[in-house]
Protein backbone atom coordinates (compact mmCIF):
# COMPACT_ATOMS: atom_id res chain seq x y z
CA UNK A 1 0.00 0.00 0.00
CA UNK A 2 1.22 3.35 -1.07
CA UNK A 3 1.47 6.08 1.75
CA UNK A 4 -0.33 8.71 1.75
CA UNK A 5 2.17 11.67 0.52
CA UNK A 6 2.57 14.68 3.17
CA UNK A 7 3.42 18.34 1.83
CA UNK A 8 4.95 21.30 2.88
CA UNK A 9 5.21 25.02 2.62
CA UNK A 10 8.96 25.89 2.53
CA UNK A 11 10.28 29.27 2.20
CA UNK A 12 12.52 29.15 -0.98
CA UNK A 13 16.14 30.23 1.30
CA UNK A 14 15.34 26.78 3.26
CA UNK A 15 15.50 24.77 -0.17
CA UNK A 16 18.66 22.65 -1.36
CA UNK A 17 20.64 23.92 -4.25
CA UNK A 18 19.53 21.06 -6.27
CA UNK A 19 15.50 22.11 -5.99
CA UNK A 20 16.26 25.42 -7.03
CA UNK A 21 18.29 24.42 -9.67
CA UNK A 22 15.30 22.33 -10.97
CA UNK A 23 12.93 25.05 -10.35
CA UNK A 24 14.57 27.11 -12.59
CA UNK A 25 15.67 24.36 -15.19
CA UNK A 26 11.49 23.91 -15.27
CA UNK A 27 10.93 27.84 -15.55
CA UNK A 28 13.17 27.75 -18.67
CA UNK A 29 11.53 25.00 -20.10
CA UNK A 30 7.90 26.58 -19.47
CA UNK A 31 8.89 30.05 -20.65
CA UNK A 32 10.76 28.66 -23.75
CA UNK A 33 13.63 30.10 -23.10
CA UNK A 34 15.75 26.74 -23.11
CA UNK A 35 14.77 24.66 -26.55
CA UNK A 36 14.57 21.12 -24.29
CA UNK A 37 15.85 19.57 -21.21
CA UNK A 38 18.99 18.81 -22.17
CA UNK A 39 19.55 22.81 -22.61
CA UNK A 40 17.65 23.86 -19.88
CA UNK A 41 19.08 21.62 -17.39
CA UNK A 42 23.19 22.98 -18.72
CA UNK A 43 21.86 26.92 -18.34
CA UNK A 44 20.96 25.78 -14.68
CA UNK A 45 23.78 23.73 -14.08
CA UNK A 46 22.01 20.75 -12.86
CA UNK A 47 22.47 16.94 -14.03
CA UNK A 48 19.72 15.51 -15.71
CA UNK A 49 19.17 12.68 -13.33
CA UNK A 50 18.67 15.22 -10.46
CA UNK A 51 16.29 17.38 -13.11
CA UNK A 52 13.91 14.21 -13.56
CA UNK A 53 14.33 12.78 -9.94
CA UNK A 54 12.88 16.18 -8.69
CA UNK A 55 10.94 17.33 -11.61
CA UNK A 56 7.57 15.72 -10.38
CA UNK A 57 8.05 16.49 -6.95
CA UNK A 58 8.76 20.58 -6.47
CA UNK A 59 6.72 23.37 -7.82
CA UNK A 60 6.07 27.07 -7.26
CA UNK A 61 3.50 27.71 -4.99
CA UNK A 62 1.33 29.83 -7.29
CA UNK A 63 0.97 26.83 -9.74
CA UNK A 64 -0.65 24.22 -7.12
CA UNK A 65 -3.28 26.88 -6.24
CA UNK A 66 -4.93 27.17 -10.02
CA UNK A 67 -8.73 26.41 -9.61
CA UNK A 68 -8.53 26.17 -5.62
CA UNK A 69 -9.46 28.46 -3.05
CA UNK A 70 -7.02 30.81 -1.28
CA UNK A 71 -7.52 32.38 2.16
CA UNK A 72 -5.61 35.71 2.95
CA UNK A 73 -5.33 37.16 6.07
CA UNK A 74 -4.24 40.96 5.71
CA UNK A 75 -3.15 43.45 8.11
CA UNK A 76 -4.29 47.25 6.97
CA UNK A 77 -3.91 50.37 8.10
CA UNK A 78 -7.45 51.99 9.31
CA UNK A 79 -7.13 54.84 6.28
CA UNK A 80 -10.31 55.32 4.46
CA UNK A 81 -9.90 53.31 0.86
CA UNK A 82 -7.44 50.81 1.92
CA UNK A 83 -10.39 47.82 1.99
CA UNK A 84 -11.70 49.09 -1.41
CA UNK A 85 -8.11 49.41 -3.24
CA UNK A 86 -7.72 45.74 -2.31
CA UNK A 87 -10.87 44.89 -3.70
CA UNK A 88 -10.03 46.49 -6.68
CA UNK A 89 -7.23 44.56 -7.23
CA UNK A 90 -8.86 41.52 -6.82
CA UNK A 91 -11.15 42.50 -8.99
CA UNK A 92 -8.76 42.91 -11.62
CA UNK A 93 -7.02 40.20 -11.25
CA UNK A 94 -10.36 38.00 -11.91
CA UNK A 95 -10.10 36.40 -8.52
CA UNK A 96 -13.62 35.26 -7.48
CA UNK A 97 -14.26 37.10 -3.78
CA UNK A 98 -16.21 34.16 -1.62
CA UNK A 99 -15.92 36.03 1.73
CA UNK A 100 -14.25 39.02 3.37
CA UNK A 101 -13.86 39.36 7.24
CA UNK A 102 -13.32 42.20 8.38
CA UNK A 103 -12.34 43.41 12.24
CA UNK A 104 -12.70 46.85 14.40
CA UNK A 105 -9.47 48.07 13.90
CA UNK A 106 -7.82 48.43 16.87
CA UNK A 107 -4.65 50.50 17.44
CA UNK A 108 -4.84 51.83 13.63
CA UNK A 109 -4.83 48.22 11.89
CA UNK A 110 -7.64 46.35 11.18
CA UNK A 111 -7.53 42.61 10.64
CA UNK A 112 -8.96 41.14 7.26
CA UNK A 113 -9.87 37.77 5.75
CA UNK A 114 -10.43 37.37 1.93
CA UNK A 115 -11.21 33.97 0.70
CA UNK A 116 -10.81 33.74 -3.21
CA UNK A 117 -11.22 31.11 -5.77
CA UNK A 118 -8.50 31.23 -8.33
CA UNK A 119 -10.06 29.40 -10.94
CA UNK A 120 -10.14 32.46 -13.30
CA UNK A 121 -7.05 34.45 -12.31
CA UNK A 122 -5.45 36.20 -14.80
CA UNK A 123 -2.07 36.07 -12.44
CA UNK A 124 -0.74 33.67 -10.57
CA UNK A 125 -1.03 33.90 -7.17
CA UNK A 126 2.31 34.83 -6.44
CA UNK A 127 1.83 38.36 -8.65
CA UNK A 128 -1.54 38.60 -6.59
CA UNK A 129 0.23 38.67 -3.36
CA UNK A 130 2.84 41.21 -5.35
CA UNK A 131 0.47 43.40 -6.51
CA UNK A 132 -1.35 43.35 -3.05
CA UNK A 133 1.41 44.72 -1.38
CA UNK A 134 1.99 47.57 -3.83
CA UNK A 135 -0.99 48.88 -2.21
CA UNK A 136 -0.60 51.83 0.26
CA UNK A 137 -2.05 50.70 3.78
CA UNK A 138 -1.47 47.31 3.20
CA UNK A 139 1.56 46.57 6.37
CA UNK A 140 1.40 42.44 5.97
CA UNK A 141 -0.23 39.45 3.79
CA UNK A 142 -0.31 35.78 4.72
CA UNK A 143 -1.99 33.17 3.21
CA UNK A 144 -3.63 30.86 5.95
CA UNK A 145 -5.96 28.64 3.99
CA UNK A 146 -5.13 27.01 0.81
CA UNK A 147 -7.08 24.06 -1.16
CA UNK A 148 -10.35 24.49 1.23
């Protein structure tokens, strides 16, 4: 019987050299800027036993979240617009808004939940998150929910 396989969350300066390596041998591939593996894996400097013993098992985080649901828990200044800004970014980004929390700020920050399905993103979630934090008011973003 097969175990059940368990996965993490990993900030990328925790990672082995190797799973970068294949990360970006992949990203080459994907954005065709390497021809096939045998170039994309030299431009890396990886073998090409490593490339296809991790190739199956590592990906971004932003490309395991298409067509799930994404929970955000955001930390905003309590300046009129800051709420509606976000919104608007969301909304440009296609993300589907499920829910939004929102708390009495206290202390000048206010405590928000956004729950999104990502089915019709036009970004991946990582340039979400980037473009989220471009916005004035906006002092910290976590994701606390993924998959639901």
């Amino acid at each position: 019987m097969k175990e059940k396989s368990a996965y993490y969350l990993v900030e990328e300066s925790a990672l082995p050299e190797v799973l970068l390596k294949t990360i970006r041998a992949k990203r080459l591939l994907e954005t065709e800027k390497a021809e096939n593996i045998s170039e994309a894996v030299k431009i890396a400097d990886i073998s090409r036993s490593a490339f296809y013993k991790y190739k199956d098992l590592i990906k971004p985080f932003y490309e395991s979240q298409i067509g799930k649901k994404i929970t955000f828990l955001l930390v905003l200044e309590d300046v009129s617009g800051v709420l509606s800004n976000i919104l608007k970014v969301m909304a440009k980004s296609k993300a589907n808004i499920l829910t939004i929390n929102q708390n009495i700020p206290v202390n000048g920050v206010a405590n928000i939940t956004v729950t999104i399905e990502t089915k019709e993103l036009i970004y991946s979630v990582e340039k979400l998150v980037q473009k989220l934090q471009q916005v004035e008011g906006v002092s910290k973003i976590d994701i606390i929910s993924n998959g639901v």
